[in-house]
Protein backbone atom coordinates (compact mmCIF):
# COMPACT_ATOMS: atom_id res chain seq x y z
CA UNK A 1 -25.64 7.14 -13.85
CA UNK A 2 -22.44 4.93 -14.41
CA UNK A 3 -22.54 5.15 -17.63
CA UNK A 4 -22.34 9.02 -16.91
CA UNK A 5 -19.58 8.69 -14.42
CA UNK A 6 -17.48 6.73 -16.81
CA UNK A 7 -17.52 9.34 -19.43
CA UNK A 8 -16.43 11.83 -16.88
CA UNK A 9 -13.88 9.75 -16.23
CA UNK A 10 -12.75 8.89 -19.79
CA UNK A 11 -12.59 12.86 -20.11
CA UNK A 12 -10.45 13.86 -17.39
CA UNK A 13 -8.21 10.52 -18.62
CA UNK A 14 -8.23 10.76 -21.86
CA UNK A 15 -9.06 7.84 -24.28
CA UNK A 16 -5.51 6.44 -24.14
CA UNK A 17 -5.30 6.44 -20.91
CA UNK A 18 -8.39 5.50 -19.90
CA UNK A 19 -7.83 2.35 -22.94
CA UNK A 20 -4.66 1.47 -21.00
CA UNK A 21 -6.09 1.55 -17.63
CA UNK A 22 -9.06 -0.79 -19.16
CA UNK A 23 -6.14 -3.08 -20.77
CA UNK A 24 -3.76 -3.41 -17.65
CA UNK A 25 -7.00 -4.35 -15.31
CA UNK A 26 -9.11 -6.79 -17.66
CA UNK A 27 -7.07 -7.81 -20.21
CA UNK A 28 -2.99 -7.91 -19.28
CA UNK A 29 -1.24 -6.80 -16.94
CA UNK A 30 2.45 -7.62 -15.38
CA UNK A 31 3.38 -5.99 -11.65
CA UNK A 32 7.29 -6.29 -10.85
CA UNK A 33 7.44 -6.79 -7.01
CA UNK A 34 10.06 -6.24 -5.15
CA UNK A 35 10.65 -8.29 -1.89
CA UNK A 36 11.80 -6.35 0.75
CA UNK A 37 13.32 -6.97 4.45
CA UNK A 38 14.46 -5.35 7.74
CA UNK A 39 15.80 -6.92 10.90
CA UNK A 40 13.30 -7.10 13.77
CA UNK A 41 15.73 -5.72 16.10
CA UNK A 42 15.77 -2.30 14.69
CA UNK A 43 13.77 0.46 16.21
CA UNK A 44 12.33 2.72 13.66
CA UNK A 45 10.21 4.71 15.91
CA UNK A 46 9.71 4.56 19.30
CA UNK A 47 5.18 3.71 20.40
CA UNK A 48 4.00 7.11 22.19
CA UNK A 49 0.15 5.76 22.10
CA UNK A 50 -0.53 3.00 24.62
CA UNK A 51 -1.65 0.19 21.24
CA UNK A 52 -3.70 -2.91 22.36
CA UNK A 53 -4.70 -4.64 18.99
CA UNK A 54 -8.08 -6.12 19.81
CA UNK A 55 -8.00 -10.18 19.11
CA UNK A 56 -10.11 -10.94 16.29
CA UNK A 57 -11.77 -14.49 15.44
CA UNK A 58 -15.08 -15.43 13.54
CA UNK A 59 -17.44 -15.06 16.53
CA UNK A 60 -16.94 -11.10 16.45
CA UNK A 61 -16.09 -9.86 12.83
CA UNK A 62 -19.11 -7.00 13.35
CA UNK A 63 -15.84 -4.78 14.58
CA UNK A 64 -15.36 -4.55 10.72
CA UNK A 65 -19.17 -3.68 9.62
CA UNK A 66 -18.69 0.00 9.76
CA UNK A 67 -15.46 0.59 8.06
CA UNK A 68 -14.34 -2.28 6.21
CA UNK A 69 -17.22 -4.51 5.93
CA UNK A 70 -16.50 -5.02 2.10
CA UNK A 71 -13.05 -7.24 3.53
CA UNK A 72 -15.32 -8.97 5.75
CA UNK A 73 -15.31 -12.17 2.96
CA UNK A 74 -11.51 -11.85 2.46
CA UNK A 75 -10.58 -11.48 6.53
CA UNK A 76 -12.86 -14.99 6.71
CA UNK A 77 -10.67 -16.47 4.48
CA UNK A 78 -7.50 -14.96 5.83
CA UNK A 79 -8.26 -16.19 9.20
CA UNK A 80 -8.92 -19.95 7.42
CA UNK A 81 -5.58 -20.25 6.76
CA UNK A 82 -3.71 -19.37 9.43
CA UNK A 83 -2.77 -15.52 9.33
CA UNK A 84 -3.34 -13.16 11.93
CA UNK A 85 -4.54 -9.51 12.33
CA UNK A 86 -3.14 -6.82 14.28
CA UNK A 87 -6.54 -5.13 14.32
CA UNK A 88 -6.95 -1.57 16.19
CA UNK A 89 -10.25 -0.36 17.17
CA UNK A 90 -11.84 2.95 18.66
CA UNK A 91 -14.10 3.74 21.35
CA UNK A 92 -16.97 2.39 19.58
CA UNK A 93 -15.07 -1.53 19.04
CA UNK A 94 -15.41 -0.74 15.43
CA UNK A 95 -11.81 -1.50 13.44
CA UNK A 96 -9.96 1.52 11.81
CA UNK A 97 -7.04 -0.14 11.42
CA UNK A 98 -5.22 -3.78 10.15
CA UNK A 99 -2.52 -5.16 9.12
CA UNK A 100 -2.09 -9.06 8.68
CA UNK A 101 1.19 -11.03 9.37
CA UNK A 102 2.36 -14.48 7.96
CA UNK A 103 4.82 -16.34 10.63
CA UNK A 104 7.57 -18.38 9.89
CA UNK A 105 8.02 -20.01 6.30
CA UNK A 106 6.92 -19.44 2.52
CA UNK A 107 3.47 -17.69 2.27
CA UNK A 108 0.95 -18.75 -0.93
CA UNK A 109 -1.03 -15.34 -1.62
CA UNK A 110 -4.47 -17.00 -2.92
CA UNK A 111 -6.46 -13.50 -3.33
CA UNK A 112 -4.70 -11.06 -4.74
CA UNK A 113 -1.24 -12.27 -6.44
CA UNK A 114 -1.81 -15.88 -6.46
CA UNK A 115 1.47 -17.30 -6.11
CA UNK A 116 4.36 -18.19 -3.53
CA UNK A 117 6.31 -15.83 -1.56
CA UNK A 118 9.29 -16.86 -0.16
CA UNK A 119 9.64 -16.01 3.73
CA UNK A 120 12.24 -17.70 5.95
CA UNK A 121 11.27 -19.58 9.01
CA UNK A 122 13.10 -16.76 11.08
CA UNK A 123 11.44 -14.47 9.28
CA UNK A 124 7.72 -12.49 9.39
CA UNK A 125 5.61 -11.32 6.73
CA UNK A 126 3.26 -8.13 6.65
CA UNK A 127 1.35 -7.61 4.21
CA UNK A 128 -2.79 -6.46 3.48
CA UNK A 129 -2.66 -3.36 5.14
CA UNK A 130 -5.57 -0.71 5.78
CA UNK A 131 -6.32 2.10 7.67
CA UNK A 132 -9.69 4.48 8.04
CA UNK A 133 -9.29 7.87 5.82
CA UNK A 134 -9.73 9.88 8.67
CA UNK A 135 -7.05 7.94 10.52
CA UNK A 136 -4.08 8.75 7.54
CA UNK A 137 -1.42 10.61 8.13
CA UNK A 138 -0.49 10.21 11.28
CA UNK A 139 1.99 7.77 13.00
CA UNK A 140 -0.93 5.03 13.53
CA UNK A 141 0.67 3.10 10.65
CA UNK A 142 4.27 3.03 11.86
CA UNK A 143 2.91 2.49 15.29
CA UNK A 144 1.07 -0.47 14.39
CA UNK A 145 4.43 -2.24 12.60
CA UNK A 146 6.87 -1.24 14.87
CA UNK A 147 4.26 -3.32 17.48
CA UNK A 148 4.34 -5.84 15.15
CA UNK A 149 7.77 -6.39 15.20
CA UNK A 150 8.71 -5.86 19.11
CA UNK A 151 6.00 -8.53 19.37
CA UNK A 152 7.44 -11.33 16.96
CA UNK A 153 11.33 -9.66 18.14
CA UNK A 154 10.50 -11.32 21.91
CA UNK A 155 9.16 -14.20 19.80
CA UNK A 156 12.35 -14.92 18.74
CA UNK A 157 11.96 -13.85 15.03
CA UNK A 158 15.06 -12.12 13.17
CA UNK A 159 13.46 -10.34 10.29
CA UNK A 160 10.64 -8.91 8.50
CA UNK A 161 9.61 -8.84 4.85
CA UNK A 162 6.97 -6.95 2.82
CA UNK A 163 6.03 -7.30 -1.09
CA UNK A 164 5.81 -3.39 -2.56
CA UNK A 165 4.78 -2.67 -6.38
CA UNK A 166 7.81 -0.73 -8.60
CA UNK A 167 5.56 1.78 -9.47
CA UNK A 168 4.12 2.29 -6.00
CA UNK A 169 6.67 5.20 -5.00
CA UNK A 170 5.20 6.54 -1.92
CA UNK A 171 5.30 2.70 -0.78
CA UNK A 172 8.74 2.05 -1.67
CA UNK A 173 9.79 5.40 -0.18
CA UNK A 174 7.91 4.65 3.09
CA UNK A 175 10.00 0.98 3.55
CA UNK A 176 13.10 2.70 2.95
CA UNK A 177 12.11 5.08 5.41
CA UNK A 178 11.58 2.47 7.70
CA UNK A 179 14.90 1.00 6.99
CA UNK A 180 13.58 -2.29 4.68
CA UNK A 181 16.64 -3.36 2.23
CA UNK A 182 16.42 -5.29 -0.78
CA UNK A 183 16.50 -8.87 -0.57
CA UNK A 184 17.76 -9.18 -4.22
CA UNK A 185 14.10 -11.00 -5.02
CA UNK A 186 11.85 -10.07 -7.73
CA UNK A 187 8.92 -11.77 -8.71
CA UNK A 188 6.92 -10.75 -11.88
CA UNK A 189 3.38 -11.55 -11.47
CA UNK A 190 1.28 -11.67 -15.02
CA UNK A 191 -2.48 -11.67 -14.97
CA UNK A 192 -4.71 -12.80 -18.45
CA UNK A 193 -8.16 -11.62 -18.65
CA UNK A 194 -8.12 -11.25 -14.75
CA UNK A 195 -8.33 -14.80 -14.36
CA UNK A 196 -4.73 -16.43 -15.46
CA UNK A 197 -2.08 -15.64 -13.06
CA UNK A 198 1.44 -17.01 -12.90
CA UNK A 199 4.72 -15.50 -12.16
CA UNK A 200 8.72 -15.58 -12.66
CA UNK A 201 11.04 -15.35 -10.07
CA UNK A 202 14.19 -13.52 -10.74
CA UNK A 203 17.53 -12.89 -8.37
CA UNK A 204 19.62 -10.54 -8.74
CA UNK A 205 22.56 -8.29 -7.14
CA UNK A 206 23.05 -5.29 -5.77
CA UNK A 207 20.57 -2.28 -5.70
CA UNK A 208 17.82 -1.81 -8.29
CA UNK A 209 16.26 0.75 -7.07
CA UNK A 210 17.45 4.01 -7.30
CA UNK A 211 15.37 7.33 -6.59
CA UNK A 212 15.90 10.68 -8.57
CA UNK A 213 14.75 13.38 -6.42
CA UNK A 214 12.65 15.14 -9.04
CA UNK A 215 11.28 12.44 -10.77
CA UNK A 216 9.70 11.00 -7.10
CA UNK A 217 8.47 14.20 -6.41
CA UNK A 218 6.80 14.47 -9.77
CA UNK A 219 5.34 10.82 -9.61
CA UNK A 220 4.25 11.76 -6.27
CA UNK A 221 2.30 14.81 -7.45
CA UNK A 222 0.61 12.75 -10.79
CA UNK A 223 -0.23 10.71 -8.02
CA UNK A 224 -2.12 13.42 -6.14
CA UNK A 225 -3.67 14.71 -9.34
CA UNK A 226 -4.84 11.49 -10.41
CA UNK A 227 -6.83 11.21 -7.37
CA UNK A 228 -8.50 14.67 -6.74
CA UNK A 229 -9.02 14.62 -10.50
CA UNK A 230 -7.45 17.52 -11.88
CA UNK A 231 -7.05 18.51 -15.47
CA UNK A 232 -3.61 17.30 -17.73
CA UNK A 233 -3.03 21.55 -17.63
CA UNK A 234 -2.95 21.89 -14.10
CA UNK A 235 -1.19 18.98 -13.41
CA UNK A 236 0.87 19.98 -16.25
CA UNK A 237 1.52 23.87 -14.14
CA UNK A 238 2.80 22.17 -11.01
CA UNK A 239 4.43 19.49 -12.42
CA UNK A 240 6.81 21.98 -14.53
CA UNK A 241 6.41 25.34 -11.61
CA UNK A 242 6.85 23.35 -8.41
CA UNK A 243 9.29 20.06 -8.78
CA UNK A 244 12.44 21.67 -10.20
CA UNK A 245 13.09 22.78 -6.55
CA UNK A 246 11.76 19.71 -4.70
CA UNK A 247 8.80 20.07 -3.00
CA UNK A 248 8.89 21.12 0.79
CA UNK A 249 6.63 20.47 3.13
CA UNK A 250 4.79 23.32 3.25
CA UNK A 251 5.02 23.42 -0.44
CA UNK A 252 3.48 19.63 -0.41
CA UNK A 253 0.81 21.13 1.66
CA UNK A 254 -0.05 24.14 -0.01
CA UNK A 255 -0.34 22.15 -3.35
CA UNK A 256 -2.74 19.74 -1.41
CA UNK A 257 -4.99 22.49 0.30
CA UNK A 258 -5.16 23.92 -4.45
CA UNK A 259 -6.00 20.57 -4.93
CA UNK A 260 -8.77 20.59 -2.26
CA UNK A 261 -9.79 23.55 -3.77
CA UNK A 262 -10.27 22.24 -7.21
CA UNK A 263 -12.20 19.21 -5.75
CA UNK A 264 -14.71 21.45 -4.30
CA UNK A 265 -15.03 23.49 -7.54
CA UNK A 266 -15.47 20.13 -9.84
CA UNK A 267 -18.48 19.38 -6.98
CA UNK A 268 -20.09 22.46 -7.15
């Protein structure tokens, strides 16, 4: 049945790309991070939802078995070294949403990037973030910083910084929404065989990143496609009908509600 699911795959891909997805994730790959920062002190948005993050420790990690028990291993370890949670749960006391913070000086990432990130000792870092599917798109995320940082503001912290991918756009355009600046940090992390990991730090001035309208909306949309699995021709049609204009809102919906539609049909 895999093997079945990975032709599928290989076919809506495409050999290339499907080769160069295969390369990047077991054999090299090189992610340019950008290290981001805001001042505590700003307000992005102001909590309408009364948000008490449940305290989590090892004796009561089962708030975690029906949504995210697969992190169960790396929250243990998280935990071991000092990080905290803000963990949200529902009626039920099972978790639907996290986000883990780093106070106060340089943070060593042992799971995923494997290497030092510089934080200040005035300074707070977020990072790990997840929410329940049926949670997304709503405020719950920015609710859940913004009570991150009025809590660690009172603590007598000045800033907050976050690690975001280049090529994660929506990610990058969310910070900047919430009014994160560059710090003029970049660290490029290389991985060998998905075992060798070291990186390169590298300063520089001024701005680096720079979005073109059109081009975010159409990485947006590939995006989109890539994940509800449409075909190169109709991401091809939107791509080339929709973006010259910018999408709207309602456009972004309506091409979401197609997309939905083509989901269903690949199912049936």
């Amino acid at each position: 049945m895999k093997l079945l699911d990975f032709a599928k795959k290989v076919k809506n891909k495409g050999i290339i790309k499907s080769f160069s997805i295969f390369f990047n994730a077991y054999i090299f790959s090189h992610w340019k991070m950008y290290l981001l920062e805001r001042p505590l002190e700003l307000e992005s948005i102001k909590i309408k939802n009364d948000l008490t993050p449940a305290l989590v420790t090892e004796d009561n990690l089962y708030i975690f078995e029906k949504n995210f028990s697969s992190y169960v291993p790396a929250i243990k370890k998280l935990l071991a070294e000092g990080s905290r949670p803000e963990v949200y749960t529902d009626e039920n006391n099972d978790a639907y949403a996290m986000l883990w913070v780093h106070a106060g000086g340089d943070y060593y990432d042992k799971l995923l990037y494997k290497c030092r990130i510089p934080i200040p000792k005035d300074s707070i870092y977020q990072f790990a973030g997840e929410i329940t599917k049926d949670k997304r798109g709503g405020r719950i995320t920015v609710y859940a910083q913004q009570h991150v940082w009025n809590e660690y503001y009172k603590k007598g912290f000045k800033n907050t910084r976050a690690l975001v991918n280049d090529n994660n756009i929506p990610a990058l355009r969310m910070h900047f929404k919430l009014q994160f600046k560059e710090t003029g940090k970049l660290i490029h992390i290389y991985r060998l065989f998905s075992f060798f990991t070291f990186a390169k730090y590298e300063n520089y001035s001024g701005t680096r990143i720079k979005f073109n309208k059109k081009n975010l909306k159409d990485k947006e949309i590939t995006c989109l496609f890539n994940l509800y699995g449409a075909t190169a021709c109709q991401k091809h049609y939107f791509l080339h009908r929709i973006t010259p204009n910018c999408l709207s809102s309602f456009q972004r919906a309506h091409l979401l509600t197609i997309l939905h539609g083509y989901k269903a049909q690949n199912k049936a």
